[in-house]
Structures are given as structure tokens and as C-alpha cells.
C-alpha atoms as a PDB file:
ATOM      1  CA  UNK A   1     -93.938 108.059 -31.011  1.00  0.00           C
ATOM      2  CA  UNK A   2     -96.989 109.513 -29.018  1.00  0.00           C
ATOM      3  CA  UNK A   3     -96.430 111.997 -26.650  1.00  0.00           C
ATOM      4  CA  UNK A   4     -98.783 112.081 -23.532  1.00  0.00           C
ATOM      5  CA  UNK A   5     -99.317 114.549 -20.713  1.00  0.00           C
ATOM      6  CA  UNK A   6     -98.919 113.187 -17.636  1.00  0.00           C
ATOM      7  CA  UNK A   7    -100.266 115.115 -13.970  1.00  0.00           C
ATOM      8  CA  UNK A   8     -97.453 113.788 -11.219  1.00  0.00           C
ATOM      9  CA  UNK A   9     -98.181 115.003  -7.693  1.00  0.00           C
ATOM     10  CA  UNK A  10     -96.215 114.665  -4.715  1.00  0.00           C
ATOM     11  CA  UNK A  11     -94.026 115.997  -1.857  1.00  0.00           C
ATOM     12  CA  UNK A  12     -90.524 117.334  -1.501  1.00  0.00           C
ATOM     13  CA  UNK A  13     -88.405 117.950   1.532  1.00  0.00           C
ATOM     14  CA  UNK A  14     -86.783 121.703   1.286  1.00  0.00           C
ATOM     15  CA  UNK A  15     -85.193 122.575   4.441  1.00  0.00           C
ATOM     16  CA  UNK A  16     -87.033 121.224   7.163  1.00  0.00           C
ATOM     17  CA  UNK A  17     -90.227 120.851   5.938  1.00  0.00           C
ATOM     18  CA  UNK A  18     -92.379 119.125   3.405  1.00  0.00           C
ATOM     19  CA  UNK A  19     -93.986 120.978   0.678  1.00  0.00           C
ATOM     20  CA  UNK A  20     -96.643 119.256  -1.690  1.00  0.00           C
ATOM     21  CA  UNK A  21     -95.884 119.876  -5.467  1.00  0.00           C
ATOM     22  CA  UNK A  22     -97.931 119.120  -8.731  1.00  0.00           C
ATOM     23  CA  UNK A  23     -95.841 119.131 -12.083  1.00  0.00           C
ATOM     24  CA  UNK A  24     -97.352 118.527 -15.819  1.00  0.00           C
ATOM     25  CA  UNK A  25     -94.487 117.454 -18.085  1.00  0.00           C
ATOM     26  CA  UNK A  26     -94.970 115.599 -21.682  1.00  0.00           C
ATOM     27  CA  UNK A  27     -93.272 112.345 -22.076  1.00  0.00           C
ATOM     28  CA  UNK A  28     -93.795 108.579 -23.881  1.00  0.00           C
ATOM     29  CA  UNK A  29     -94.438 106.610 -20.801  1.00  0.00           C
ATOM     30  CA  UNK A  30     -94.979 106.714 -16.996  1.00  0.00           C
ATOM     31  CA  UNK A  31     -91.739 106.128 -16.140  1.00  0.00           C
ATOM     32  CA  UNK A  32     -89.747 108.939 -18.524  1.00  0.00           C
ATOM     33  CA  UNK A  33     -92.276 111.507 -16.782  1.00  0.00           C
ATOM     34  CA  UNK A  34     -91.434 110.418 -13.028  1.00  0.00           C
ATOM     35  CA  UNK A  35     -87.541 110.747 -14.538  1.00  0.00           C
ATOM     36  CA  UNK A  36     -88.175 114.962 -15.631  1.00  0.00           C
ATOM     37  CA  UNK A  37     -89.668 115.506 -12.540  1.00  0.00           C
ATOM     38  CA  UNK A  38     -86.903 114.107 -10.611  1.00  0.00           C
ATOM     39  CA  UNK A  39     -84.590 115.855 -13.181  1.00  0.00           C
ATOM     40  CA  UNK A  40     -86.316 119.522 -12.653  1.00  0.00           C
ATOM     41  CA  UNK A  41     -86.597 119.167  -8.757  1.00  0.00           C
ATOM     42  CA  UNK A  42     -83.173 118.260  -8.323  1.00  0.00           C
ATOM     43  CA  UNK A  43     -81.461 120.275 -10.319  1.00  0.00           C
ATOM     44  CA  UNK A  44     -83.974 123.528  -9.502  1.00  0.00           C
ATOM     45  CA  UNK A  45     -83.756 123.255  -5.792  1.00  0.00           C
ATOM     46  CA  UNK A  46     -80.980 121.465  -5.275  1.00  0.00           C
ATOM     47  CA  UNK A  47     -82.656 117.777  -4.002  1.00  0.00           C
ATOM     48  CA  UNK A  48     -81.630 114.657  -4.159  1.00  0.00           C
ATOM     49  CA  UNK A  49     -84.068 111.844  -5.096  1.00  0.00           C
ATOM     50  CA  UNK A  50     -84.430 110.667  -2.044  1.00  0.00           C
ATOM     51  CA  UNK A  51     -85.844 113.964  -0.156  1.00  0.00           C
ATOM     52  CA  UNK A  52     -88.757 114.167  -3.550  1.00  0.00           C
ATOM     53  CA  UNK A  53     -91.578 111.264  -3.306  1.00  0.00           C
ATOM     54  CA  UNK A  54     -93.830 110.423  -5.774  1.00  0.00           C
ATOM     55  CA  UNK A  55     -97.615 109.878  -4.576  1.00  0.00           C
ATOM     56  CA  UNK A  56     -99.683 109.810  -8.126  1.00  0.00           C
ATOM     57  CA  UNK A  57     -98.801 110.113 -12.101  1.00  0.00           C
ATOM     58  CA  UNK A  58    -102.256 110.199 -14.152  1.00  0.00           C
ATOM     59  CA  UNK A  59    -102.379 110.410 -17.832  1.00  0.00           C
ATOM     60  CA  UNK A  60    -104.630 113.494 -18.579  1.00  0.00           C
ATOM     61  CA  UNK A  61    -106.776 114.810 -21.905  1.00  0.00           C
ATOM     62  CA  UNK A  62    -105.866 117.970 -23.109  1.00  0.00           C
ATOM     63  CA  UNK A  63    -108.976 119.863 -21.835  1.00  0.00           C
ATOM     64  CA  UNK A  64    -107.170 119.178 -18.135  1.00  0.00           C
ATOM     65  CA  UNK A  65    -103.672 121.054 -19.332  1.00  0.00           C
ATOM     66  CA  UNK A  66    -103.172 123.637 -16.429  1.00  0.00           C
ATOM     67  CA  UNK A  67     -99.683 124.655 -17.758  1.00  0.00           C
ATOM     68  CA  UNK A  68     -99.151 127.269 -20.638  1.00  0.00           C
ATOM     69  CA  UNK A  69     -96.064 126.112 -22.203  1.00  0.00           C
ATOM     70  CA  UNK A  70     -97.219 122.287 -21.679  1.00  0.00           C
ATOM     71  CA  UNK A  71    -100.519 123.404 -24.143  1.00  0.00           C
ATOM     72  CA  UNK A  72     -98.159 124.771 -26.211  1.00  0.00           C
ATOM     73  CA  UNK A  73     -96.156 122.194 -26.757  1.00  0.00           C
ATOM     74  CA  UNK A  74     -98.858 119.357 -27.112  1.00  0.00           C
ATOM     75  CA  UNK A  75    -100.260 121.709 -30.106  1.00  0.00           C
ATOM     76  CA  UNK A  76     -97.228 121.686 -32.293  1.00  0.00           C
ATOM     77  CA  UNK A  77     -97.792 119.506 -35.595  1.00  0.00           C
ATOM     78  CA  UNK A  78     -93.745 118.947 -35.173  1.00  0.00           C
ATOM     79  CA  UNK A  79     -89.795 120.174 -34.170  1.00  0.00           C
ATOM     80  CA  UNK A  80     -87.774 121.120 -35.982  1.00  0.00           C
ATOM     81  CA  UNK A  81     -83.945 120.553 -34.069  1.00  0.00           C
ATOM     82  CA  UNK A  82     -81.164 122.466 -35.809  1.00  0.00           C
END
């Protein structure tokens, strides 16, 4: 299985305004990376699906990695789940 990064930016209604958002998550395939950032939104601030819109998801290299933790992750040889 090969793990990409993937760059999804969009907007999310909190309260009565919308706020843009850019998230970097790891996942197979477009569509399991649109599902974590639904997954993190909603259950962080409380939003369902429908107030969080989805404008881009791009594939990026490593050298683009913004995120700490997502760097960290992409450099592990493997996991080890107990």
C-alpha cells in the first residue's frame, strides 16, 4: 500500500462566518483524504459535512510537507500496532 500526502484546502462555516482552512493528512487515495478531513473538522469543531466544502485536494512531494507530525510520519520505514 503507498501512502501519499495529500494538500486539501477549503472553507468551513463556524458560527456565522466562513473561515478558509488548509489541512495535510496521509492517506491511499483522494477520496480517504477528503474522508479525515471531514472526520477532524467535524468532530474538532463540532460541523456537520454540509457547513465544510471542499475547493482543491493536490497530491504533494515531500519537499512541500508544511506539517511536523505529517513529515514525521511519511519518514517511518513502518508501524508497529500492539
Amino acid at each position: 500500500m503507498n501512502v501519499k500526502v495529500y494538500r486539501i484546502k477549503g472553507t468551513m462555516r463556524i458560527k456565522d462566518t466562513w473561515q478558509k482552512f488548509t489541512i495535510e493528512v496521509t492517506a491511499t487515495k483522494p477520496s480517504e483524504a477528503i474522508e479525515k478531513v471531514y472526520s477532524n473538522l467535524g468532530s474538532r469543531h463540532k460541523l456537520p459535512r454540509n457547513l465544510i466544502r471542499i475547493e482543491s485536494i493536490k497530491e504533494i512531494p515531500i519537499e512541500e510537507i508544511k506539517r511536523r507530525d505529517v513529515m514525521q510520519l511519511v519518514k517511518l520505514d513502518k508501524i508497529v500496532i500492539l
